[in-house]
Protein backbone atom coordinates (compact mmCIF):
# COMPACT_ATOMS: atom_id res chain seq x y z
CA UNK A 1 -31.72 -1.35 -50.05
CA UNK A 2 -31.06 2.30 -49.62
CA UNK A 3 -33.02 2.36 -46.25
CA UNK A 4 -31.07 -0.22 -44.91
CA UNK A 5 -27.55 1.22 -45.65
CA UNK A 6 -29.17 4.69 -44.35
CA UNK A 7 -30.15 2.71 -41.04
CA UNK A 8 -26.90 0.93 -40.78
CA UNK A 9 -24.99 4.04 -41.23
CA UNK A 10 -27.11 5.20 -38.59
CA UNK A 11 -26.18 2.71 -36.59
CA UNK A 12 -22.54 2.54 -37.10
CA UNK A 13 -22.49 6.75 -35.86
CA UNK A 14 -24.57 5.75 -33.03
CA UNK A 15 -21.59 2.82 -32.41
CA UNK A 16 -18.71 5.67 -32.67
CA UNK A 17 -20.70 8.02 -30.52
CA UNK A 18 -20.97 5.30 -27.89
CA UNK A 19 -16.82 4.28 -28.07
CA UNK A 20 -16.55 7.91 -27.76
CA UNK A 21 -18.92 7.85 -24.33
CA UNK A 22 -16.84 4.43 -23.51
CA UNK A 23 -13.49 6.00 -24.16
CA UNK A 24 -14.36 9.14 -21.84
CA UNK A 25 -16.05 7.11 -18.68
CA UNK A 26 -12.76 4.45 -19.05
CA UNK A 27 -10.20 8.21 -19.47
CA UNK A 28 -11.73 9.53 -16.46
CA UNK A 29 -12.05 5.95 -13.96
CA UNK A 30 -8.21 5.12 -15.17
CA UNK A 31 -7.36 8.65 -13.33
CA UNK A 32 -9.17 7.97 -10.44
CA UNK A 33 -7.36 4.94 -10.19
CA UNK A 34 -4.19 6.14 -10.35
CA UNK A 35 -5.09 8.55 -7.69
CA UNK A 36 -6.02 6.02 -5.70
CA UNK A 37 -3.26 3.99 -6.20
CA UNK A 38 -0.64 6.70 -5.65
CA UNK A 39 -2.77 7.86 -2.01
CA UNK A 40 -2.15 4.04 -1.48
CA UNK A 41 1.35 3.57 -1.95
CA UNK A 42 1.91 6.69 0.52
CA UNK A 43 -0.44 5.35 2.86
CA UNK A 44 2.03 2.30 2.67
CA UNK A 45 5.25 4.11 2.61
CA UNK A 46 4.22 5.97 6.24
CA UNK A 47 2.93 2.52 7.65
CA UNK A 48 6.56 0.81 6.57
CA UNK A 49 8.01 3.99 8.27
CA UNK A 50 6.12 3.56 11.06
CA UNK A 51 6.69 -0.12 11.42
CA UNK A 52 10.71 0.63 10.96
CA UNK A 53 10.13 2.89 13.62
CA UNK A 54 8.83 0.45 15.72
CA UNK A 55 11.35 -2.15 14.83
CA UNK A 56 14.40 0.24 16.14
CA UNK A 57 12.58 0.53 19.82
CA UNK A 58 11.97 -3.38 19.99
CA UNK A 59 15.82 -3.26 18.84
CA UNK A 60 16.61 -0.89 21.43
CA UNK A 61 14.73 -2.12 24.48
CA UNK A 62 15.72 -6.11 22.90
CA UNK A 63 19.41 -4.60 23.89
CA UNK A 64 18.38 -2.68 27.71
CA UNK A 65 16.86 -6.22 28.32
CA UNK A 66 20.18 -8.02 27.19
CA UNK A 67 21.89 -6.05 29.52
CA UNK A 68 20.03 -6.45 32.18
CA UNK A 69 20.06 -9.66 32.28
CA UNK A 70 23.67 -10.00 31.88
CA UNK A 71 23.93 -7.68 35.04
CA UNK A 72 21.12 -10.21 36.91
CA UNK A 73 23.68 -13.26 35.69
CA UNK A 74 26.70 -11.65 37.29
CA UNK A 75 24.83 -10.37 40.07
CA UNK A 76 23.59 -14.17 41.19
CA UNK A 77 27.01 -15.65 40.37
CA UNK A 78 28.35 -12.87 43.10
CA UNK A 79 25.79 -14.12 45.44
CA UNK A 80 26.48 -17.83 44.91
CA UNK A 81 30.24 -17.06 45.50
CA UNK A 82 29.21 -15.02 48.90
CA UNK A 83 27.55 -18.26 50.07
């Protein structure tokens, strides 16, 4: 009996030592994934600048266009008239 509570005790320090070794691995991987996670969200937050960026020249040459082709409509309207 007493070598099987001095094995089991054994065993449940080996157990503690290995939640221990657990603990430290999971401690350490949970930083590098917030790392990772914060390098991604600033990756993300220059992309959505980027593609706001983009957005306001689309915008811009959307309007040149538009009045462009308001000149073209006027422009063959004077035409038609001449003829």
């Amino acid at each position: 009996m007493q070598k099987f509570l001095n094995e089991s005790s054994e065993a449940v320090i080996n157990a503690i030592e290995f939640q221990e070794t657990l603990k430290q691995h999971l401690l350490a991987m949970e930083g590098t994934n917030v790392h990772s996670i914060m390098s991604s969200e600033q990756q993300m937050l220059k992309l959505m600048d980027c593609l706001d960026q983009a957005i306001e020249q689309v915008e811009l040459l959307e309007s040149k266009i538009d009045i462009q082709d308001k000149f073209l409509a006027v422009s063959n309207y004077s035409q038609a008239c001449i003829i």
